[in-house]
N, C-alpha and C. Protein backbone atom coordinates (compact mmCIF):
# COMPACT_ATOMS: atom_id res chain seq x y z
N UNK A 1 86.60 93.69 134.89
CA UNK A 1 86.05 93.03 133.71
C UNK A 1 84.54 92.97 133.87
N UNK A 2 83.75 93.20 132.67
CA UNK A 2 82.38 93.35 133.03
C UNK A 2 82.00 92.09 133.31
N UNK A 3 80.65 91.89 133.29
CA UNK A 3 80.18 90.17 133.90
C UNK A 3 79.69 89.54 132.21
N UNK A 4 79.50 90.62 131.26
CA UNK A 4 79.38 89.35 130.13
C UNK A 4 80.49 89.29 129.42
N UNK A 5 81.84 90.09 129.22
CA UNK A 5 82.66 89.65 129.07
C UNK A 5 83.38 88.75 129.77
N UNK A 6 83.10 88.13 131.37
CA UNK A 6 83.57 87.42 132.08
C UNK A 6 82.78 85.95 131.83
N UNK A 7 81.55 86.29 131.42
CA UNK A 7 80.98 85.47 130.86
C UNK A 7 81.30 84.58 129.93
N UNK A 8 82.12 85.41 128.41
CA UNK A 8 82.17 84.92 127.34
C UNK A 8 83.57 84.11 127.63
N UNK A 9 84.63 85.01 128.03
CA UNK A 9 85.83 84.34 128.42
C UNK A 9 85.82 82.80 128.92
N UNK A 10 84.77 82.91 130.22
CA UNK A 10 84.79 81.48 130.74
C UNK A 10 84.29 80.13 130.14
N UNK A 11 83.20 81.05 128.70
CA UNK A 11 82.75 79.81 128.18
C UNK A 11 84.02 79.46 126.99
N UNK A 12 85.07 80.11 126.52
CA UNK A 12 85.82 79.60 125.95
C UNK A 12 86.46 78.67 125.91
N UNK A 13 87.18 77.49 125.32
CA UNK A 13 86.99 75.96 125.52
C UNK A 13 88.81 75.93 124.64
N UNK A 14 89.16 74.74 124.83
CA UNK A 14 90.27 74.85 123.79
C UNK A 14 89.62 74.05 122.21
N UNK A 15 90.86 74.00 121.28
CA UNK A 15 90.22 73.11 120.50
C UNK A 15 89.77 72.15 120.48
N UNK A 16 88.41 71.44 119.62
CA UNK A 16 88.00 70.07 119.32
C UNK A 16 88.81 69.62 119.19
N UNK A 17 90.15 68.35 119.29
CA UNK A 17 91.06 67.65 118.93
C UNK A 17 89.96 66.34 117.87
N UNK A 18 89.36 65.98 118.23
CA UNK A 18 88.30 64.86 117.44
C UNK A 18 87.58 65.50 116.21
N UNK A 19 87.17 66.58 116.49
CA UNK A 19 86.17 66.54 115.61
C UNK A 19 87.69 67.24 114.34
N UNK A 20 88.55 68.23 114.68
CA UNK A 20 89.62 68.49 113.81
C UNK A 20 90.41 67.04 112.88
N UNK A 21 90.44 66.28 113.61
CA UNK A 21 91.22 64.51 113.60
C UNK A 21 89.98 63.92 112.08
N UNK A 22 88.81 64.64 112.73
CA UNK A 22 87.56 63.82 111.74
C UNK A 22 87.79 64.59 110.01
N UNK A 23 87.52 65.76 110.14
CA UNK A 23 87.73 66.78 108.87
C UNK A 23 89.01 66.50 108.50
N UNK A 24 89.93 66.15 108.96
CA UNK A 24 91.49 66.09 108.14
C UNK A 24 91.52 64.86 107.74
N UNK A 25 90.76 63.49 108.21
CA UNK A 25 90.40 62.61 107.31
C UNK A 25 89.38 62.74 106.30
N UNK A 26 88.19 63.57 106.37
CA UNK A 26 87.73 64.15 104.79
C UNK A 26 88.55 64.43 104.38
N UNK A 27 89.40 65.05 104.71
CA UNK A 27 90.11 65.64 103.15
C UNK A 27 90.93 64.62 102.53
N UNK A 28 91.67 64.53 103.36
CA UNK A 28 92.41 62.59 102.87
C UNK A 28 91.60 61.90 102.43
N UNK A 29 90.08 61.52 102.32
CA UNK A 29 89.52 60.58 101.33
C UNK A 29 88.66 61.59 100.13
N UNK A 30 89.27 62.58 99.81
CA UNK A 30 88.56 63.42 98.86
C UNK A 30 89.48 62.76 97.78
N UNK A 31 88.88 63.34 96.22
CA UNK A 31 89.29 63.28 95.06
C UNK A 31 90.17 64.50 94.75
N UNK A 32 91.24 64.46 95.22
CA UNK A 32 92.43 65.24 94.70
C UNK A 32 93.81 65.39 95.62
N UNK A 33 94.79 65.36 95.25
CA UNK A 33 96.03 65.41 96.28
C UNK A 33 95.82 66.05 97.37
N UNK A 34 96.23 65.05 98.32
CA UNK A 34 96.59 65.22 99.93
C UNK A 34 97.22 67.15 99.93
N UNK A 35 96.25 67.52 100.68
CA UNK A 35 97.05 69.52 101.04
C UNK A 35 97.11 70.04 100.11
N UNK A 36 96.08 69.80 98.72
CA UNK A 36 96.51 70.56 97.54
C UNK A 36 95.58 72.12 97.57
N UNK A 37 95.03 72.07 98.36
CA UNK A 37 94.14 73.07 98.29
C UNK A 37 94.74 74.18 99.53
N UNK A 38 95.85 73.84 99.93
CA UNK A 38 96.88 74.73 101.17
C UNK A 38 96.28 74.92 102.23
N UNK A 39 96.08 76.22 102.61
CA UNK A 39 95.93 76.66 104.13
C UNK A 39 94.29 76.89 104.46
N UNK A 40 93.60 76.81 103.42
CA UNK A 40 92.12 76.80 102.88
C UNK A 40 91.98 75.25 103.69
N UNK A 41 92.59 74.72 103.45
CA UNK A 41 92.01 73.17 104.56
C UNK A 41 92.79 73.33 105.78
N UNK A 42 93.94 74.16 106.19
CA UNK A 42 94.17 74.25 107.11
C UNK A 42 93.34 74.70 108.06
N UNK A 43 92.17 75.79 107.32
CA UNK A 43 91.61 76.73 107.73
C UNK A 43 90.30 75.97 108.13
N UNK A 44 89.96 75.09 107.26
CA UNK A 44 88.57 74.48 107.49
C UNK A 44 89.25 73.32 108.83
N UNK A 45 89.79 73.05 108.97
CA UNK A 45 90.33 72.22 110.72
C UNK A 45 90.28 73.11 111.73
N UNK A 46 90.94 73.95 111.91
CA UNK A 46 90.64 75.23 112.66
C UNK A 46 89.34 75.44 112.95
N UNK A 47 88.77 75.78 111.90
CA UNK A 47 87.38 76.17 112.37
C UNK A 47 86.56 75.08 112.63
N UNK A 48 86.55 73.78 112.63
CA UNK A 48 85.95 72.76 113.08
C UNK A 48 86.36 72.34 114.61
N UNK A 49 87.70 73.20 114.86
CA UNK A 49 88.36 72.70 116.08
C UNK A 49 87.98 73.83 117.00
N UNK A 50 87.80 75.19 116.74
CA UNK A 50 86.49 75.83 117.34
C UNK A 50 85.48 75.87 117.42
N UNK A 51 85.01 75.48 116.32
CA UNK A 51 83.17 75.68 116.51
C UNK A 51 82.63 74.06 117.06
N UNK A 52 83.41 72.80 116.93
CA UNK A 52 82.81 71.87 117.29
C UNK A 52 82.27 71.12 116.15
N UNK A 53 82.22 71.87 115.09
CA UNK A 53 81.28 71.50 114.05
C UNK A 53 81.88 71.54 112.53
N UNK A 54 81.15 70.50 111.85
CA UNK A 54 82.07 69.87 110.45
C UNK A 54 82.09 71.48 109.95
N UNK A 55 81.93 72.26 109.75
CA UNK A 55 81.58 73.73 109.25
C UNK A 55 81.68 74.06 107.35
N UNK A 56 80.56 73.16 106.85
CA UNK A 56 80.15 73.10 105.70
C UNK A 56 79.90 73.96 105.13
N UNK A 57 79.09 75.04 105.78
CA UNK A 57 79.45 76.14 105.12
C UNK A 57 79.67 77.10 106.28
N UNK A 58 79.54 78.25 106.20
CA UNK A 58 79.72 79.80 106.95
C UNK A 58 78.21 80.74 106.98
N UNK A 59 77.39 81.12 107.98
CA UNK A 59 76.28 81.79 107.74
C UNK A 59 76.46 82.70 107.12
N UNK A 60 77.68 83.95 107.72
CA UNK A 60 77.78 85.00 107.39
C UNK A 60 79.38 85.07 106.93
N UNK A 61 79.12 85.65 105.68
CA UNK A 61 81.28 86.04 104.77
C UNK A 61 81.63 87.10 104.97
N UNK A 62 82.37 87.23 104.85
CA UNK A 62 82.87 88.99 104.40
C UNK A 62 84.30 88.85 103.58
N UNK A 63 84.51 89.66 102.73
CA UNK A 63 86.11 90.14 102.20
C UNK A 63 86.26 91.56 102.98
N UNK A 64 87.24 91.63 103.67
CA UNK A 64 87.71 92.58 104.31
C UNK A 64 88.84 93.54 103.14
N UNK A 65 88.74 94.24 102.46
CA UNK A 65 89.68 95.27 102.10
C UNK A 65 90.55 95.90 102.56
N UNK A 66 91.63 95.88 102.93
CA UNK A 66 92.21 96.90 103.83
C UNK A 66 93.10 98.08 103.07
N UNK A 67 92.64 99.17 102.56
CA UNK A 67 93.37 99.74 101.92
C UNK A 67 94.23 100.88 102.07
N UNK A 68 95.23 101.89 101.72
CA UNK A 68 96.24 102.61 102.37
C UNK A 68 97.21 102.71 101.17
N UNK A 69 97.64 104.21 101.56
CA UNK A 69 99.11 104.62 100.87
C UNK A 69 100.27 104.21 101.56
N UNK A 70 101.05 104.27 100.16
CA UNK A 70 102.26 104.74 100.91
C UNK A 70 103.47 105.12 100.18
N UNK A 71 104.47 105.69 100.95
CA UNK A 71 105.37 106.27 99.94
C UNK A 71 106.21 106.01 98.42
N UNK A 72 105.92 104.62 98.02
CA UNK A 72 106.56 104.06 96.49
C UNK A 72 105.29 105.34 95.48
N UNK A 73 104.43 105.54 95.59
CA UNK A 73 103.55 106.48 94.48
C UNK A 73 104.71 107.75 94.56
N UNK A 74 105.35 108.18 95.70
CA UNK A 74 106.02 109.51 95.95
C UNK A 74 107.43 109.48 94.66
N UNK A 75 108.15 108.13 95.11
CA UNK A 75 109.21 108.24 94.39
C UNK A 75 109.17 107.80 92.65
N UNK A 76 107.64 107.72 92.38
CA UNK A 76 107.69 107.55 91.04
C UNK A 76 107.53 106.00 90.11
N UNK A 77 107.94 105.06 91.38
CA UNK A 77 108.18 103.73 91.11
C UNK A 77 106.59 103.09 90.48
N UNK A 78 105.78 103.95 91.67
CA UNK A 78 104.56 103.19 91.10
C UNK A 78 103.60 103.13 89.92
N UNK A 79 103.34 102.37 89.42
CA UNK A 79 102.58 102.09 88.31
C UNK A 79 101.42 103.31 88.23
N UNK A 80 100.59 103.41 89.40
CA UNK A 80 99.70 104.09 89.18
C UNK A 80 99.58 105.38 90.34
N UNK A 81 99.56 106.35 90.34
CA UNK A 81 99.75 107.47 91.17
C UNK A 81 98.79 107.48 92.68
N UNK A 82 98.98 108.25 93.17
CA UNK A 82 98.25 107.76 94.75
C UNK A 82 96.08 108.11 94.64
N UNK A 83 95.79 109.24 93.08
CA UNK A 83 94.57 109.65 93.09
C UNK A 83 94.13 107.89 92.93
N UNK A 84 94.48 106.90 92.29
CA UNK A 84 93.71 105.89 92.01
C UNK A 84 93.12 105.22 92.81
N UNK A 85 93.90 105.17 94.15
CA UNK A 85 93.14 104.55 95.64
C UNK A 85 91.95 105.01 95.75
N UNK A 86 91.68 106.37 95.44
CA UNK A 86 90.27 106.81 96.17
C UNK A 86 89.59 106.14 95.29
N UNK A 87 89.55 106.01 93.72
CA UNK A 87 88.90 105.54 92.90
C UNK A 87 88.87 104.36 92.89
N UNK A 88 89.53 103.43 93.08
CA UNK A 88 89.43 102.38 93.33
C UNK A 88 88.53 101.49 95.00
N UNK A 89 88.82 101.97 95.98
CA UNK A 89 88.09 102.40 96.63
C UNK A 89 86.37 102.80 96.32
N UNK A 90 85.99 103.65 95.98
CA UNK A 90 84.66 103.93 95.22
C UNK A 90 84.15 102.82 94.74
N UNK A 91 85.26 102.40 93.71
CA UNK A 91 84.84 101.55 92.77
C UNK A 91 84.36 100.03 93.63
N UNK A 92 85.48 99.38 94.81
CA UNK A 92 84.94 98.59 95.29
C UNK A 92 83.64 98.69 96.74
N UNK A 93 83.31 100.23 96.76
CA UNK A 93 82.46 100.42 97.94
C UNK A 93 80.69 100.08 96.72
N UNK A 94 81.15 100.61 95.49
CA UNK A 94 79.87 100.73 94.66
C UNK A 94 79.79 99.38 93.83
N UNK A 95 80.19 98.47 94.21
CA UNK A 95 79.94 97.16 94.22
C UNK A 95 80.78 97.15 92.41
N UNK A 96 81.39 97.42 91.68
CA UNK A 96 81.80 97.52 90.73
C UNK A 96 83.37 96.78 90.23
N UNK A 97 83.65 96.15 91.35
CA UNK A 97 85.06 96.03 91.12
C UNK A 97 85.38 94.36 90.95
N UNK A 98 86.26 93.53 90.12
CA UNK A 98 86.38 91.92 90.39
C UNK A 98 86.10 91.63 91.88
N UNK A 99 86.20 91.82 92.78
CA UNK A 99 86.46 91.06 93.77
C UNK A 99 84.57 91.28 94.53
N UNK A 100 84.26 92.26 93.87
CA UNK A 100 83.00 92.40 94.25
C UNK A 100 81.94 91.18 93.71
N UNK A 101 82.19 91.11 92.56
CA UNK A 101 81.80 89.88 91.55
C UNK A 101 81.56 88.79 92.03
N UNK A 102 83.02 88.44 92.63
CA UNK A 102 83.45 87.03 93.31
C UNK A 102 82.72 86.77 94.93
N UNK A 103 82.38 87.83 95.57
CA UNK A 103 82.50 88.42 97.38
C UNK A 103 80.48 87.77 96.60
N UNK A 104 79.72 88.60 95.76
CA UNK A 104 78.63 88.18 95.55
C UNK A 104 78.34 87.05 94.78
N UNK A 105 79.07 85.71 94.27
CA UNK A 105 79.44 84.75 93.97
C UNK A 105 79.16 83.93 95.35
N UNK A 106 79.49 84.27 96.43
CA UNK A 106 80.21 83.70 97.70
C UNK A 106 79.26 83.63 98.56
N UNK A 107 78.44 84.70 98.27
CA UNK A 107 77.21 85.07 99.27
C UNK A 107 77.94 86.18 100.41
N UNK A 108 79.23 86.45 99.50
CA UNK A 108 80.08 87.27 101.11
C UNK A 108 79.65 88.93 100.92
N UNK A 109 80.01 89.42 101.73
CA UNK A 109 79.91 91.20 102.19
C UNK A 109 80.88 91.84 101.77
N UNK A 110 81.29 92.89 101.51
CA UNK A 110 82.67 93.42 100.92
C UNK A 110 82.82 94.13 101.92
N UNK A 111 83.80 94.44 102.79
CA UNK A 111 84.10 95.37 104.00
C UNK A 111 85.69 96.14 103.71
N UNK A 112 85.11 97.74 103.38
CA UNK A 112 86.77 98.41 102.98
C UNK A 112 87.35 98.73 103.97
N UNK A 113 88.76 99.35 104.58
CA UNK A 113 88.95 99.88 105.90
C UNK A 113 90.03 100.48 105.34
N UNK A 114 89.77 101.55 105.94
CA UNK A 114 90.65 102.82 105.50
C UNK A 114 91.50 102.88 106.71
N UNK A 115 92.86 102.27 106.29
CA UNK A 115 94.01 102.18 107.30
C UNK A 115 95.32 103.02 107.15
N UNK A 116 94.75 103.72 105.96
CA UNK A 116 95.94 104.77 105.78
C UNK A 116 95.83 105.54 104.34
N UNK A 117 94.50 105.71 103.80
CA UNK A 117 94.34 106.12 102.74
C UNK A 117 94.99 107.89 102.82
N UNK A 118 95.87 108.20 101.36
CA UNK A 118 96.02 109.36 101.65
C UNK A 118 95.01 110.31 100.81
N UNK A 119 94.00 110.39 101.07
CA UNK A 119 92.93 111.06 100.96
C UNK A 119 91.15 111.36 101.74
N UNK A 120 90.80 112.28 101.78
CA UNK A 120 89.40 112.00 102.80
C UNK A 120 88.47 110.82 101.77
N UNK A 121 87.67 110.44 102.75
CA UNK A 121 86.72 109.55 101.88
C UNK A 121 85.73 109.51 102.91
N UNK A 122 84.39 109.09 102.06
CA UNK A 122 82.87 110.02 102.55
C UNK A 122 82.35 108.40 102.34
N UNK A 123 81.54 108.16 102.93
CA UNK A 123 80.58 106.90 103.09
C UNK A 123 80.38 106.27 102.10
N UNK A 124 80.13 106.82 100.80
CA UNK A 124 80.43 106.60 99.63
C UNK A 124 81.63 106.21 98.70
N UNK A 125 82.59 106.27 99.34
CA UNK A 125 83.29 105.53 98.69
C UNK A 125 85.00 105.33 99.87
């Protein structure tokens, strides 16, 4: 193991139990039903129970895309044929697509990943 990965490992800590205990009572004295907002507050405990910290906001976002074929376009079932991925694809690499809208709404990054696209695709899209 190298020495700054031995590094990083050792500074790893378990969770805040307190400061998680603190944020799950914000949410219990907020204005709207107890867990109505789901795993989105699950999520904000978590990350207070790692980072140590109320985590109000996030420096850096991203939407991760993960996109890919697969065989339902073959047997016909699908709505839209397998050319639309690449285009769609494009469409969300060239900042053009809803979720792009929302990702720059957010202050977030749009990140695509081609995990099984059945077609080549060039930096561009």
């Amino acid at each position: 193991m190298s020495q700054l990965l031995r590094q990083v490992v050792e500074e790893i800590n378990g969770l805040n139990a307190e400061m998680m205990s603190q944020i799950r009572d914000y949410h219990l004295n907020l204005t709207k039903p107890a867990g109505s907002l789901g795993i989105l507050e699950d999520l904000a405990v978590q990350m207070g129970g790692i980072t140590s910290n109320f985590c109000d906001s996030l420096p850096r976002k991203a939407v991760v895309i993960m996109a890919a074929d697969h065989g339902v376009a073959m047997e016909q079932v699908s709505a839209y044929p397998q050319e639309v991925t690449k285009q769609m694809i494009a469409n969300f690499v060239n900042g053009g697509a809803a979720i792009n809208v929302l990702a720059r709404q957010a202050g977030a990054e749009v990140l695509v990943v081609d995990i099984g696209v059945a077609a080549e695709l060039n930096d561009k899209e």
